[in-house]
C-alpha atoms as a PDB file:
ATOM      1  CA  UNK A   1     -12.747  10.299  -2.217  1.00  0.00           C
ATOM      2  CA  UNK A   2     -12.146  10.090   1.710  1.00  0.00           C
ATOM      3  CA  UNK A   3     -15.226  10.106   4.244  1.00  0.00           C
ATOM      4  CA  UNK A   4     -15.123  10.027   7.671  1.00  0.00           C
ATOM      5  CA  UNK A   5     -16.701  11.519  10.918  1.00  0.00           C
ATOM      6  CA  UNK A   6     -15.815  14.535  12.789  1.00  0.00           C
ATOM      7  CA  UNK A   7     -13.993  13.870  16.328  1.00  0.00           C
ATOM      8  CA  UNK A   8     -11.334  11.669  18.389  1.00  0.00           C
ATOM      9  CA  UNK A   9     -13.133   7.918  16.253  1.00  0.00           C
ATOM     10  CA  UNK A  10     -12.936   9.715  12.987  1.00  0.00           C
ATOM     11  CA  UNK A  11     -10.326   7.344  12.011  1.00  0.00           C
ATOM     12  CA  UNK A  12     -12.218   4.461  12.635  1.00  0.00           C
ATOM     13  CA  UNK A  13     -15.132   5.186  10.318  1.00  0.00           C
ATOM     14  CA  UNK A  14     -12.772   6.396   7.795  1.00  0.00           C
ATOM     15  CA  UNK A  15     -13.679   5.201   3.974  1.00  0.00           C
ATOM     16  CA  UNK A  16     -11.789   5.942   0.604  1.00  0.00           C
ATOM     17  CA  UNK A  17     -13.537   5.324  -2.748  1.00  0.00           C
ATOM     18  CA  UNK A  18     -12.109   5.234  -5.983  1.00  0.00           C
ATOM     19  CA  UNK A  19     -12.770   4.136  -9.777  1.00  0.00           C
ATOM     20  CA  UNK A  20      -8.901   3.119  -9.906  1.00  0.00           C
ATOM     21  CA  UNK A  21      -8.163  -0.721  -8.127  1.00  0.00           C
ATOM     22  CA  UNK A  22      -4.639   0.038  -7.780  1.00  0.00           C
ATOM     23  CA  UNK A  23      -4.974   3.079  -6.221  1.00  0.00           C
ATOM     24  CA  UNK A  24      -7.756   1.480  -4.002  1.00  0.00           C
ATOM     25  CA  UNK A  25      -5.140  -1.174  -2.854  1.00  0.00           C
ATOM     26  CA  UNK A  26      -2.513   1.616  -2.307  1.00  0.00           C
ATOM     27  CA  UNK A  27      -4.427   3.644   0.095  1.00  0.00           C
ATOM     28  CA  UNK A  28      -5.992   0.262   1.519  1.00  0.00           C
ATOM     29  CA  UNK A  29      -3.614  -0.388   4.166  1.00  0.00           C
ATOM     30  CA  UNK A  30      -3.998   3.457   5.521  1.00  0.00           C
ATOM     31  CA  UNK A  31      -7.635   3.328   6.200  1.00  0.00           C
ATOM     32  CA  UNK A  32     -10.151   1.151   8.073  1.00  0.00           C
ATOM     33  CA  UNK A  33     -12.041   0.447   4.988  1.00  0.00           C
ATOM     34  CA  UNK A  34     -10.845   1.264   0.979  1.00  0.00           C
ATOM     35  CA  UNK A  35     -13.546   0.683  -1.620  1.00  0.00           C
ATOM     36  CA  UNK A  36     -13.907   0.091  -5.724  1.00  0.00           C
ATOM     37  CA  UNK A  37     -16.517   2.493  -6.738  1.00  0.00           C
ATOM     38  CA  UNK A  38     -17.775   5.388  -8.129  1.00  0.00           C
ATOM     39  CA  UNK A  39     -17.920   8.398  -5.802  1.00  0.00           C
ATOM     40  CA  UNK A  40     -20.223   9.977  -8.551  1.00  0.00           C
ATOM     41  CA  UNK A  41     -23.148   7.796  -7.415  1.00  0.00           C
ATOM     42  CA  UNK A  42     -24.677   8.691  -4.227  1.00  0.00           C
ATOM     43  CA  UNK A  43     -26.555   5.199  -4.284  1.00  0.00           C
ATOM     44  CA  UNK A  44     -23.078   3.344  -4.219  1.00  0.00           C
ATOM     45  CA  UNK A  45     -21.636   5.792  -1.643  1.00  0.00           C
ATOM     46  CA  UNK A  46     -24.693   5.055   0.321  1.00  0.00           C
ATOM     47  CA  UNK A  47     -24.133   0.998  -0.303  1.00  0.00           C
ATOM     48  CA  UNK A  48     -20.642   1.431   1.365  1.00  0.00           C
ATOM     49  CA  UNK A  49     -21.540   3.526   4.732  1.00  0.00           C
ATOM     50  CA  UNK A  50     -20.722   6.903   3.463  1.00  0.00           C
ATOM     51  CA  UNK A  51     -24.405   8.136   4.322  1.00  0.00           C
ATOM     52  CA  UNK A  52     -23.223   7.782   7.602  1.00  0.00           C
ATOM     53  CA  UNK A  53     -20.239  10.498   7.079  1.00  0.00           C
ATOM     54  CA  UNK A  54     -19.599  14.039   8.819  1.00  0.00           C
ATOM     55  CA  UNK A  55     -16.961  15.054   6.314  1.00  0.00           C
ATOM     56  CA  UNK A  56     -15.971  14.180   2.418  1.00  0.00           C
ATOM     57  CA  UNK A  57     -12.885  15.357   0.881  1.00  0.00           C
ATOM     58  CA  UNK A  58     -13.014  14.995  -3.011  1.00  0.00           C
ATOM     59  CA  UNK A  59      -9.922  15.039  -5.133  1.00  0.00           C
ATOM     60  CA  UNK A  60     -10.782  14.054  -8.760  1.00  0.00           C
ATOM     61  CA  UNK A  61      -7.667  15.137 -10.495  1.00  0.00           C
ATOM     62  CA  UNK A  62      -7.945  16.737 -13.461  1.00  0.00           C
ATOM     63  CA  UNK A  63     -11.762  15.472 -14.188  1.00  0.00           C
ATOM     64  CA  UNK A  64     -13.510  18.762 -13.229  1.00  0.00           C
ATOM     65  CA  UNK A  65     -17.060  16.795 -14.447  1.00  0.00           C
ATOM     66  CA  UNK A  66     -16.178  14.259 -12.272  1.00  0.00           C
ATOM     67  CA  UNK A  67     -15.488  16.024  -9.139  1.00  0.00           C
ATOM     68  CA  UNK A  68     -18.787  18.154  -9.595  1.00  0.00           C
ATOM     69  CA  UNK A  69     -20.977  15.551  -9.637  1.00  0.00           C
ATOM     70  CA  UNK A  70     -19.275  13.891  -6.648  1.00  0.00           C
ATOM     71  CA  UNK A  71     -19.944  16.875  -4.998  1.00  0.00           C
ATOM     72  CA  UNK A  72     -23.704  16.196  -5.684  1.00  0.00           C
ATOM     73  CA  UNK A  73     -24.118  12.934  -4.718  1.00  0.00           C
ATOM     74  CA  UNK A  74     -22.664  13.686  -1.229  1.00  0.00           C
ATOM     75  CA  UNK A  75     -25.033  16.750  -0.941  1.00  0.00           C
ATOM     76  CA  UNK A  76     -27.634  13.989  -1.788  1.00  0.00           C
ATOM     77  CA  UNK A  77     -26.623  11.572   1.279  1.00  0.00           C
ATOM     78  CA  UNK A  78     -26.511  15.397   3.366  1.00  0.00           C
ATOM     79  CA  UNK A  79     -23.292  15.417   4.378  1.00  0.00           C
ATOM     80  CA  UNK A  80     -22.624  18.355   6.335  1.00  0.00           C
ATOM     81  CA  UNK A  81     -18.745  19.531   5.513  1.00  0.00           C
ATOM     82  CA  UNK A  82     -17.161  19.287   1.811  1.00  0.00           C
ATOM     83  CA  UNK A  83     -13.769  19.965   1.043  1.00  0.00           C
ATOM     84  CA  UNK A  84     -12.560  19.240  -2.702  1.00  0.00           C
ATOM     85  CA  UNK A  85      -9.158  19.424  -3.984  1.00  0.00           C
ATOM     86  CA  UNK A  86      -9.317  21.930  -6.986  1.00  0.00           C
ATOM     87  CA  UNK A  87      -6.775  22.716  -9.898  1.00  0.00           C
ATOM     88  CA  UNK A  88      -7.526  25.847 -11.091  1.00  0.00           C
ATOM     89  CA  UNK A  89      -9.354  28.809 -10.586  1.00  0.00           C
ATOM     90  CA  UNK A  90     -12.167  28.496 -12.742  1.00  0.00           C
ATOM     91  CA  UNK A  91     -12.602  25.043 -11.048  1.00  0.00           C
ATOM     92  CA  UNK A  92     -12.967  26.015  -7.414  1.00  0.00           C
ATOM     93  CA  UNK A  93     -15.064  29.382  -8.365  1.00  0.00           C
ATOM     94  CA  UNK A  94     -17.570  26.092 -10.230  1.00  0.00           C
ATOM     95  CA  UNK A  95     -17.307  24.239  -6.940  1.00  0.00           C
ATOM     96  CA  UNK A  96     -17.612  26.912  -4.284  1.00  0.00           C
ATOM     97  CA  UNK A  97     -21.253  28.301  -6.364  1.00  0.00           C
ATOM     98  CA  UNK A  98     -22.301  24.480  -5.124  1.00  0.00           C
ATOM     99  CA  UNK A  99     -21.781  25.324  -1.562  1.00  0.00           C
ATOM    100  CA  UNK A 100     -18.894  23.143  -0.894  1.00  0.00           C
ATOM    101  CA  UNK A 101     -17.177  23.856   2.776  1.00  0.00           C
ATOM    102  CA  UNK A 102     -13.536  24.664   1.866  1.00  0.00           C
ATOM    103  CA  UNK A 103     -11.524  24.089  -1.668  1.00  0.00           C
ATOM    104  CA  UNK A 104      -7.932  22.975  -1.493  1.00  0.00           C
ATOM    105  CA  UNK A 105      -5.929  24.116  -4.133  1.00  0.00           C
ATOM    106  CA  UNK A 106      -2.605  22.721  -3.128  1.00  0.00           C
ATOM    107  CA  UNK A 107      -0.301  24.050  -5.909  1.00  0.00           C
ATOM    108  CA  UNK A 108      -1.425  27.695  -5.422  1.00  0.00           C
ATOM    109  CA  UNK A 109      -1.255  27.257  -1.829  1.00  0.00           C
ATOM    110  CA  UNK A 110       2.577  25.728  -2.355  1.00  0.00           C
ATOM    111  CA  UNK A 111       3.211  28.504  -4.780  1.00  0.00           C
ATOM    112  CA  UNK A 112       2.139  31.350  -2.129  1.00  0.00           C
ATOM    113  CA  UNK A 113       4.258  29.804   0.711  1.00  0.00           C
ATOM    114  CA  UNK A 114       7.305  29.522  -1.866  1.00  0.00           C
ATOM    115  CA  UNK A 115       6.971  33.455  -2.831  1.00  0.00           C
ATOM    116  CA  UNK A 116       7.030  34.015   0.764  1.00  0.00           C
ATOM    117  CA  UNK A 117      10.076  32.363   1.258  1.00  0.00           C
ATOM    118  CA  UNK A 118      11.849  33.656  -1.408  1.00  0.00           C
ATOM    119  CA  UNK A 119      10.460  37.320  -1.073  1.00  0.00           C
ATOM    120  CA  UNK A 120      12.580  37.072   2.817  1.00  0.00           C
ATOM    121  CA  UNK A 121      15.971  35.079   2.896  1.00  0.00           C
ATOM    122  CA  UNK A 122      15.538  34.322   6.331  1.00  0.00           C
ATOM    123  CA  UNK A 123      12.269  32.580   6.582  1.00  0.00           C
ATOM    124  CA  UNK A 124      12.286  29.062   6.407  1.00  0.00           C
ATOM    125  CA  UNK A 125       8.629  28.376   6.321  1.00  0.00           C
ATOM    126  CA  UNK A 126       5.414  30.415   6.143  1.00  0.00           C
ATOM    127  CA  UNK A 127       1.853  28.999   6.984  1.00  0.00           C
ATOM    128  CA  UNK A 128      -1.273  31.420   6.688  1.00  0.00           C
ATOM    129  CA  UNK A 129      -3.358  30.997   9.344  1.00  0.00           C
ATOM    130  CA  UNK A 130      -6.293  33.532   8.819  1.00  0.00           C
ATOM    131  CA  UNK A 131      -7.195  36.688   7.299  1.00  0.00           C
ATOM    132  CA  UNK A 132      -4.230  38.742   8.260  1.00  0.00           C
ATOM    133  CA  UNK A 133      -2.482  36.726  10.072  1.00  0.00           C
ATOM    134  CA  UNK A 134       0.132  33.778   9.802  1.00  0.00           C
ATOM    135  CA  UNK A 135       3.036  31.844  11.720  1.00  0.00           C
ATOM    136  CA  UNK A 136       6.409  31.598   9.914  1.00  0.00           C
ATOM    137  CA  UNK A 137       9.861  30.447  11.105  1.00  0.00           C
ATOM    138  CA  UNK A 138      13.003  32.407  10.617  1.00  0.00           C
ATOM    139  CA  UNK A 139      16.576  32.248  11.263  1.00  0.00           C
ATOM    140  CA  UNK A 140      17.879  34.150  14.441  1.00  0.00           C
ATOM    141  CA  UNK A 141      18.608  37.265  12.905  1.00  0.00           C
ATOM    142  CA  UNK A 142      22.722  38.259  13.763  1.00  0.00           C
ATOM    143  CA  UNK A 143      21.655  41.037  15.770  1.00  0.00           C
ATOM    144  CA  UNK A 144      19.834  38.584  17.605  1.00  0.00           C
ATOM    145  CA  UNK A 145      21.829  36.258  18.787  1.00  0.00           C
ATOM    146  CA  UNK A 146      23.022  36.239  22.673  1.00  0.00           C
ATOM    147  CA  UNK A 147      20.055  38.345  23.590  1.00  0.00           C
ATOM    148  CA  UNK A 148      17.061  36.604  25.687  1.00  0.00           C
ATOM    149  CA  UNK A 149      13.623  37.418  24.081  1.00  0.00           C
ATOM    150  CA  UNK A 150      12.283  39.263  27.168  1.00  0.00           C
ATOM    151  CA  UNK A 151      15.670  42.318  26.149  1.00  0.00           C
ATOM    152  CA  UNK A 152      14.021  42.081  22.519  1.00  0.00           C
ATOM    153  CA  UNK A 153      10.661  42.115  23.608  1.00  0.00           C
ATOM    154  CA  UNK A 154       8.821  41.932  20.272  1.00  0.00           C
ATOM    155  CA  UNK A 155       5.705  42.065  20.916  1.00  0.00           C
ATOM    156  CA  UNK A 156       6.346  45.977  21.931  1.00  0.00           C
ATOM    157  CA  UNK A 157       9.053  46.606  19.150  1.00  0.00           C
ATOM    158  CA  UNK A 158       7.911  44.648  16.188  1.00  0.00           C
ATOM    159  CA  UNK A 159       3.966  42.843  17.434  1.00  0.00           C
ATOM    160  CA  UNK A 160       4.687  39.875  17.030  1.00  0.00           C
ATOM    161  CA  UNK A 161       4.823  36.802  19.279  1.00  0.00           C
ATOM    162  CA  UNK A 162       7.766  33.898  19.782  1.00  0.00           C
ATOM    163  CA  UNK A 163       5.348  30.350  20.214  1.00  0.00           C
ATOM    164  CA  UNK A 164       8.815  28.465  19.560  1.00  0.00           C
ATOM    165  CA  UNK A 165      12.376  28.168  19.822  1.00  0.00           C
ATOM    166  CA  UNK A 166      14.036  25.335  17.550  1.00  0.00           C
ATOM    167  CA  UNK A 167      17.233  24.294  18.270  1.00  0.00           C
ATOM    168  CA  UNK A 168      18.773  22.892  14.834  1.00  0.00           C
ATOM    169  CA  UNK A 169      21.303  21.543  16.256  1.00  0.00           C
ATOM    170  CA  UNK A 170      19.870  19.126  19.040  1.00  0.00           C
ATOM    171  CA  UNK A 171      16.336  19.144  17.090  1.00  0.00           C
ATOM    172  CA  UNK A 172      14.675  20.515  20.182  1.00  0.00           C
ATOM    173  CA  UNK A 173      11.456  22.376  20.247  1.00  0.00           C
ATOM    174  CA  UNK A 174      10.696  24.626  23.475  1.00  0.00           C
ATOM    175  CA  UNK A 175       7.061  25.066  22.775  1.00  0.00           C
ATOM    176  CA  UNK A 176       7.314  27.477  26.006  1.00  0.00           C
ATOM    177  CA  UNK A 177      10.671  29.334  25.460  1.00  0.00           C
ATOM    178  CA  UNK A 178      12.236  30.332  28.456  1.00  0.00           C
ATOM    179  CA  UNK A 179      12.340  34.563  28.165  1.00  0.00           C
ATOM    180  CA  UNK A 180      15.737  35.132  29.523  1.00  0.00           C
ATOM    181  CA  UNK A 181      18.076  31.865  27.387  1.00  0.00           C
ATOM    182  CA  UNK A 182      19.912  33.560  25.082  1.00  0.00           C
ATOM    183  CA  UNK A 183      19.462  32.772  21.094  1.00  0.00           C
ATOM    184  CA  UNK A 184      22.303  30.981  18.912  1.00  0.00           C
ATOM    185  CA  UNK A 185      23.102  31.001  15.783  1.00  0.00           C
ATOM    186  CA  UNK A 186      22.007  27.258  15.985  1.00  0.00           C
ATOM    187  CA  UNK A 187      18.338  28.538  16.593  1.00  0.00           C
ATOM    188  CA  UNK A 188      14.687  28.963  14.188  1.00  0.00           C
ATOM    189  CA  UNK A 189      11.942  31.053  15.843  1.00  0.00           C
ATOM    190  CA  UNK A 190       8.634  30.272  15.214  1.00  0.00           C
ATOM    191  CA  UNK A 191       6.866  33.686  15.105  1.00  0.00           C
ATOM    192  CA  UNK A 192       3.174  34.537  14.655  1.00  0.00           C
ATOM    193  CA  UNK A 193       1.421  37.880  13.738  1.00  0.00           C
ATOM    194  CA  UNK A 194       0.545  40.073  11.416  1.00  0.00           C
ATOM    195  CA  UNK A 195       1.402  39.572   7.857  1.00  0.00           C
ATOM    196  CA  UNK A 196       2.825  43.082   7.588  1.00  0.00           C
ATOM    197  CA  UNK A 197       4.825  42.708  10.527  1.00  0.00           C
ATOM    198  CA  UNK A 198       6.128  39.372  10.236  1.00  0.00           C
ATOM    199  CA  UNK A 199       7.138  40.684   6.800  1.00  0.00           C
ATOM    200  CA  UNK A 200       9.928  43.320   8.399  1.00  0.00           C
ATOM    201  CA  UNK A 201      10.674  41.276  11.457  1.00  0.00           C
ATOM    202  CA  UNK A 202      11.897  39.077   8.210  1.00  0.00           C
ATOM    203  CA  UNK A 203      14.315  41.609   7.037  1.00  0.00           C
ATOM    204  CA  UNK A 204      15.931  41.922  10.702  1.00  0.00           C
ATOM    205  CA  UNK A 205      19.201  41.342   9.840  1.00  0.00           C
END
């Protein structure tokens, strides 16, 4: 278990808690303060500071029992925002009836992400962002390259929006691409917009 507060010192205040001492000593030299404990037991969490916490994030493994009743005792010391790493679906429909802020389920998420990629040859990443809406990066598409992004103008033809140019080559991000370089070959775009259209701008061949 992590706590912490919310905002630039949240490092600072940061505390893990675990059962396991060797996993306590290999997060120890990470955080400001790594504990032997049971995050089950709001009492200890309270002995150790954690009453003082904005945020927990809870990741119990496998032990579904275990990572409910850590969920309770940090709804006992009233800390505002939850997040617990979950493992299946039947485990984070359990957590989320308790009220919990967000559940991570990091192999689903993977999985989604990898089906994205696979689903269109040319993206190289894909990261949901909300409802609707994502940013992935793609290969210059052939017909692409040597044309500036104001001639393509995509956000009239396909609605979506440039936020990057990577140059593979030199490893160089233009967080601000300038409109009239032409692409290369050498180039990723990082493109954001709706998940319908960033679907056939990733068949642009």
């Amino acid at each position: 278990m992590f706590l912490g507060r919310i905002g630039p010192l949240s490092f600072a205040a940061a505390i893990a808690v675990d059962r396991d001492p060797v996993a306590v000593d290999r997060i120890a030299n990470r955080v400001p303060r790594a504990v032997v404990g049971d995050g089950t037991e709001a009492a200890i969490l309270s002995e150790v500071g954690a009453d003082r916490a904005d945020v927990a994030v809870i990741s119990t493994g496998d032990d579904i029992t275990a990572s409910i009743l850590a969920i309770l005792a940090v709804q006992d010391l009233k800390i505002p925002s939850i997040h617990v790493k979950v493992i299946s679906t039947p485990h984070a429909r359990a957590v989320e009836r308790l009220g919990v802020t967000e559940t991570i389920f990091p192999e689903r998420d993977t999985g989604q992400r990898l089906a994205e990629r696979l689903g269109t040859a040319s993206v190289l990443n894909y990261v949901p962002l909300s409802a609707g809406f994502s940013l992935q990066e793609m290969a210059v598409p052939d017909a692409w390259v040597g044309r500036s992004l104001r001639e393509l103008d995509l956000r009239r033809s396909h609605r979506v929006s440039i936020v990057a140019v990577h140059d593979m080559l030199t490893d160089e991000v233009s967080a601000v691409p300038d409109p009239d370089a032409p692409l290369k070959e050498s180039d990723t775009l990082f493109v954001a917009g709706g998940v319908g259209e960033l679907e056939r701008v990733g068949r642009v061949r």
